[in-house]
C-alpha atoms as a PDB file:
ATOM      1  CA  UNK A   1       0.000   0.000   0.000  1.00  0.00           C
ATOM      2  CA  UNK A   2       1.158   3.503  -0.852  1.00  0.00           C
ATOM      3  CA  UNK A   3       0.442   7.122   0.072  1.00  0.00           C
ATOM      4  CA  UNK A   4       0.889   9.654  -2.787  1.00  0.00           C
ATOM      5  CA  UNK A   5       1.845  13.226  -2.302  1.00  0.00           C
ATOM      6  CA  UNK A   6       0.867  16.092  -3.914  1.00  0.00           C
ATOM      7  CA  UNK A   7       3.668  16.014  -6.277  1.00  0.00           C
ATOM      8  CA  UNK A   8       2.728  12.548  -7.185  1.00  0.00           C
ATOM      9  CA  UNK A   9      -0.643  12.751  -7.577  1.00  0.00           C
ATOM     10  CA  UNK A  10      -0.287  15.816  -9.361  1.00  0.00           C
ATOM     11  CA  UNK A  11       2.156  14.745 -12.085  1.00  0.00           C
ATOM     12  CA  UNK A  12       0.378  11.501 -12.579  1.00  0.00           C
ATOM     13  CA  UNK A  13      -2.747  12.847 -13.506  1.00  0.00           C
ATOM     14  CA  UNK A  14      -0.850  15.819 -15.770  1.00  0.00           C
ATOM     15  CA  UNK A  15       1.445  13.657 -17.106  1.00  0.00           C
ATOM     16  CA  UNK A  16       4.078  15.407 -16.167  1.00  0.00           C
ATOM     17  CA  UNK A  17       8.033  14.181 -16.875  1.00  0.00           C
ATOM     18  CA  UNK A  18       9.023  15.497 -13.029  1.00  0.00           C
ATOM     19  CA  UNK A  19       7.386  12.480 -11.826  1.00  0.00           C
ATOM     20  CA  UNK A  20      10.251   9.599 -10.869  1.00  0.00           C
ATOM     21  CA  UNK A  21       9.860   6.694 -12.568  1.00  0.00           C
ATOM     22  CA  UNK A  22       9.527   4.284  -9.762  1.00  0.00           C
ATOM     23  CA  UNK A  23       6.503   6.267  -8.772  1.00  0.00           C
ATOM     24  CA  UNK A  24       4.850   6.446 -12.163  1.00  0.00           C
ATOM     25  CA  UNK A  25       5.158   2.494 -12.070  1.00  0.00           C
ATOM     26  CA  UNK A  26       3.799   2.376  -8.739  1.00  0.00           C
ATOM     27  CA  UNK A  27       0.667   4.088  -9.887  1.00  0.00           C
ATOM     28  CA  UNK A  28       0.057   2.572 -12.938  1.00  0.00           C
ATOM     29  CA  UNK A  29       0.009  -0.759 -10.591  1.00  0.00           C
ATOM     30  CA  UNK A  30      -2.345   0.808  -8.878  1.00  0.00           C
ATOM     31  CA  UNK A  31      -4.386   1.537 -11.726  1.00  0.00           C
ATOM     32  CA  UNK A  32      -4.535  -1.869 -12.927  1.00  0.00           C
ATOM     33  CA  UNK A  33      -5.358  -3.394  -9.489  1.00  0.00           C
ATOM     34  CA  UNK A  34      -2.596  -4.529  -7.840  1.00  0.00           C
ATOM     35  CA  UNK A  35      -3.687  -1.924  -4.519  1.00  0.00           C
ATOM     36  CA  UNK A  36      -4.708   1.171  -3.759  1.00  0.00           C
ATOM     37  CA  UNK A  37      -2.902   4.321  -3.551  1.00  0.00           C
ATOM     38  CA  UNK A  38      -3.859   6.408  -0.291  1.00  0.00           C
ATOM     39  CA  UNK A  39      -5.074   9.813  -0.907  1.00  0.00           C
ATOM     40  CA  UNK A  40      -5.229  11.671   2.002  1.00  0.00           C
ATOM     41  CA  UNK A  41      -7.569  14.813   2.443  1.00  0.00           C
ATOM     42  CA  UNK A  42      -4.170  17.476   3.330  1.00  0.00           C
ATOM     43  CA  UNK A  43      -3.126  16.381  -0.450  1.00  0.00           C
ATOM     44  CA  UNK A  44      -6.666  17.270  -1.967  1.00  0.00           C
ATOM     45  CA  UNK A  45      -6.260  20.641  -0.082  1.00  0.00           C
ATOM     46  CA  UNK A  46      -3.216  21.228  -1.233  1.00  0.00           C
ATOM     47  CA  UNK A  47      -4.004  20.220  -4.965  1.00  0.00           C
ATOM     48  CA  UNK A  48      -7.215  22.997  -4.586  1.00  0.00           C
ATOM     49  CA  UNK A  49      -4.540  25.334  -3.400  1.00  0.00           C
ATOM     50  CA  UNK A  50      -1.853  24.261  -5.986  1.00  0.00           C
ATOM     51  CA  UNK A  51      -4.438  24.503  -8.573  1.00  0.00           C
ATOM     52  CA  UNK A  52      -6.083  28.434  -7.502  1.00  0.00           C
ATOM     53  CA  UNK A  53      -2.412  29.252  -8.119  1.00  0.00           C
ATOM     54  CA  UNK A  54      -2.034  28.023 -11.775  1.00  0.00           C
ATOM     55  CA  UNK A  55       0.530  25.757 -10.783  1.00  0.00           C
ATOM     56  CA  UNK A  56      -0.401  22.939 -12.031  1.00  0.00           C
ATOM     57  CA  UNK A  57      -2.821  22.077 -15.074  1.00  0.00           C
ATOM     58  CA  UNK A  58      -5.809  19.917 -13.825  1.00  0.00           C
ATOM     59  CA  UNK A  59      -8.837  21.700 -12.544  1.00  0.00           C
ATOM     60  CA  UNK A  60      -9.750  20.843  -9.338  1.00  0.00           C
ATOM     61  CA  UNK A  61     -13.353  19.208 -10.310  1.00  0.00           C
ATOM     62  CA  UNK A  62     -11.590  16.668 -13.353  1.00  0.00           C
ATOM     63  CA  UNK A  63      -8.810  16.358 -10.304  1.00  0.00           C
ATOM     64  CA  UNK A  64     -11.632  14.639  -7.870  1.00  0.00           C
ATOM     65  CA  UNK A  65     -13.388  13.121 -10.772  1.00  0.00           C
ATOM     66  CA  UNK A  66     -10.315  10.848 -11.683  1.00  0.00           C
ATOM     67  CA  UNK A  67     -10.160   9.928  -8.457  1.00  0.00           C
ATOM     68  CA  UNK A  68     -13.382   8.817  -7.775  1.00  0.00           C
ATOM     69  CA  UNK A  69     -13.854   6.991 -11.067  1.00  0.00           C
ATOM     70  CA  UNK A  70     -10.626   5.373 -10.770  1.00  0.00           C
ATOM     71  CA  UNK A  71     -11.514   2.947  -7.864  1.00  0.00           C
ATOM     72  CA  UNK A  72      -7.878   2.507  -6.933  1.00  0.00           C
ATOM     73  CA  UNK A  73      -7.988   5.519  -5.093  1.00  0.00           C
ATOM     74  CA  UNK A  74      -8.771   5.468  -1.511  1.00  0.00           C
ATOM     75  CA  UNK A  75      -8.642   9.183  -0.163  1.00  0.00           C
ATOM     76  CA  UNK A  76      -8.175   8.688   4.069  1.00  0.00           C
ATOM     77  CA  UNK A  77      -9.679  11.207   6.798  1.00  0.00           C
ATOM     78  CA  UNK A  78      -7.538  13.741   9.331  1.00  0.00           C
ATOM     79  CA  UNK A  79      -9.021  11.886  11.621  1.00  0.00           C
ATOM     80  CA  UNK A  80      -7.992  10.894  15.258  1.00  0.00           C
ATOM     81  CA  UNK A  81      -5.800   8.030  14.714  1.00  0.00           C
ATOM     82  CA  UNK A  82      -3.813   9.936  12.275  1.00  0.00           C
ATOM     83  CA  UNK A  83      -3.672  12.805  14.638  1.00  0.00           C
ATOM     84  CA  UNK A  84      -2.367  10.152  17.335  1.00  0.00           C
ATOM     85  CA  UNK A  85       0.382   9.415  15.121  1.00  0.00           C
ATOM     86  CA  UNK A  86       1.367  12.890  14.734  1.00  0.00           C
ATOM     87  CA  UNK A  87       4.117  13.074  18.111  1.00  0.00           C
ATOM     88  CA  UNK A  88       6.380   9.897  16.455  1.00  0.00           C
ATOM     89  CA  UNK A  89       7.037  12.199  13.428  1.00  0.00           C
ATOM     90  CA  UNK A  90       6.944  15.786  14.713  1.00  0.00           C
ATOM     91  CA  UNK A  91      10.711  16.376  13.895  1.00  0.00           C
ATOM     92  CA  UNK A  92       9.096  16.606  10.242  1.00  0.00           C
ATOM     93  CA  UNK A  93      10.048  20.255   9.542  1.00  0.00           C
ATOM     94  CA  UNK A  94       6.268  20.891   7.769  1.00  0.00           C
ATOM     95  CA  UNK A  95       2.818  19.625   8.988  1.00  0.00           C
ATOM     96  CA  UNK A  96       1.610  19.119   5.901  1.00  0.00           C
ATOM     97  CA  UNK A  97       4.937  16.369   5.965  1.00  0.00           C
ATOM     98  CA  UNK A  98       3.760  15.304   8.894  1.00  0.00           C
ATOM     99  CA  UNK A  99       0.093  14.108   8.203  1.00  0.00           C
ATOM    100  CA  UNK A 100       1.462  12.228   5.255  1.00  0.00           C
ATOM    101  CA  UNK A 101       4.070  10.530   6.889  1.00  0.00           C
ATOM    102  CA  UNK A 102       1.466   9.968   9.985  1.00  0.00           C
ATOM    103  CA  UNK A 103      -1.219   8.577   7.645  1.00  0.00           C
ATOM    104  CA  UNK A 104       1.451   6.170   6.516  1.00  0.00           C
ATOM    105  CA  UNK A 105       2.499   5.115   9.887  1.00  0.00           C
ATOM    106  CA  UNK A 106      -1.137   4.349  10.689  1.00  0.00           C
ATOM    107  CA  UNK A 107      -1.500   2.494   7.258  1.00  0.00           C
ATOM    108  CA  UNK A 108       1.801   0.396   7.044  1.00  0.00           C
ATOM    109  CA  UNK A 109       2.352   2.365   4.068  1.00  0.00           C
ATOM    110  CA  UNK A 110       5.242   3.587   2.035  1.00  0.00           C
ATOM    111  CA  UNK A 111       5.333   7.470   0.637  1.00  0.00           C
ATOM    112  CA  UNK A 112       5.463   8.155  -3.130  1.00  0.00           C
ATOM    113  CA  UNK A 113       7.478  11.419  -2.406  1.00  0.00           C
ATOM    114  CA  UNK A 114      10.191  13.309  -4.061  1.00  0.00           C
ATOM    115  CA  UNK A 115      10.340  15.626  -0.834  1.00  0.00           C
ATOM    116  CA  UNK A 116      13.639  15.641   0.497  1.00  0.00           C
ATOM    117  CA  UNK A 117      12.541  16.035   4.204  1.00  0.00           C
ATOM    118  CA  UNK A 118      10.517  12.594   3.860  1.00  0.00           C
ATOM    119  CA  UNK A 119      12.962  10.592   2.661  1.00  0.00           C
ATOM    120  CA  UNK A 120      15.985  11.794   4.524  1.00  0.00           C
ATOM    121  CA  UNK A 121      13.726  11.014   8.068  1.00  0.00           C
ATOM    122  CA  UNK A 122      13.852   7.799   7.640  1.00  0.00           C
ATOM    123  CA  UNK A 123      10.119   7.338   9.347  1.00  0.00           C
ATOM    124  CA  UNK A 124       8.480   5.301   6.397  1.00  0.00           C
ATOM    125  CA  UNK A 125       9.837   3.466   3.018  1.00  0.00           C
ATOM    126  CA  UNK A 126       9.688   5.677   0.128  1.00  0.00           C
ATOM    127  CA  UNK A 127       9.107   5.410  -3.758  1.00  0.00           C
ATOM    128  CA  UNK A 128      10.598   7.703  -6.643  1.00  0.00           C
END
């Protein structure tokens, strides 16, 4: 099982040659079955955001769309047990880092992350 970043998310549905390779296999795995990619809600937030900004080129509507017509897609809650998970990774620099990282704690879950911070704490596996 994987949790995807907004970088990852991002340039998979835009196509985008910044996403690694090992991350763009990852997903289309996902997309033929093999398990579901983690979504969680900070990522969708920071898509919206990402998106108001013209950084990126996928409206936020098509964004969730894809998502919820995919079916391997499984976006998780802020909810308490990810928020309990929050003290083992607070030397995360950037809360945002920290939900993700928290959400795969809670999951067993590696990160599809290019995000230096994540992969140099050592916390969970990670893809790129």
């Amino acid at each position: 099982m994987y949790v995807a970043d907004a970088h990852a998310l991002g340039w998979y549905f835009t196509d985008d040659p910044r996403l690694g390779s090992e991350a763009a296999h990852v997903l289309e795995r996902s997309e033929r079955g093999e398990f579901p990619i983690l979504v969680p809600t900070i990522i969708l937030a920071e898509l919206f955001h990402i998106g108001r900004k013209k950084r990126i080129s996928l409206e936020f509507a098509e964004l969730l769309r894809k998502i919820e017509e995919r079916g391997n897609f499984i976006v998780t809650d802020l909810d308490f047990s990810t928020i309990k998970k929050l003290p083992d990774v607070v030397t995360l620099p950037e809360l945002h880092d920290q939900i993700i990282v928290a959400t795969a704690l809670l999951y067993e879950a590696a990160v599809l992350t290019k995000d230096g911070a994540i992969r140099d704490a050592g916390f969970v596996a990670t893809v790129w």
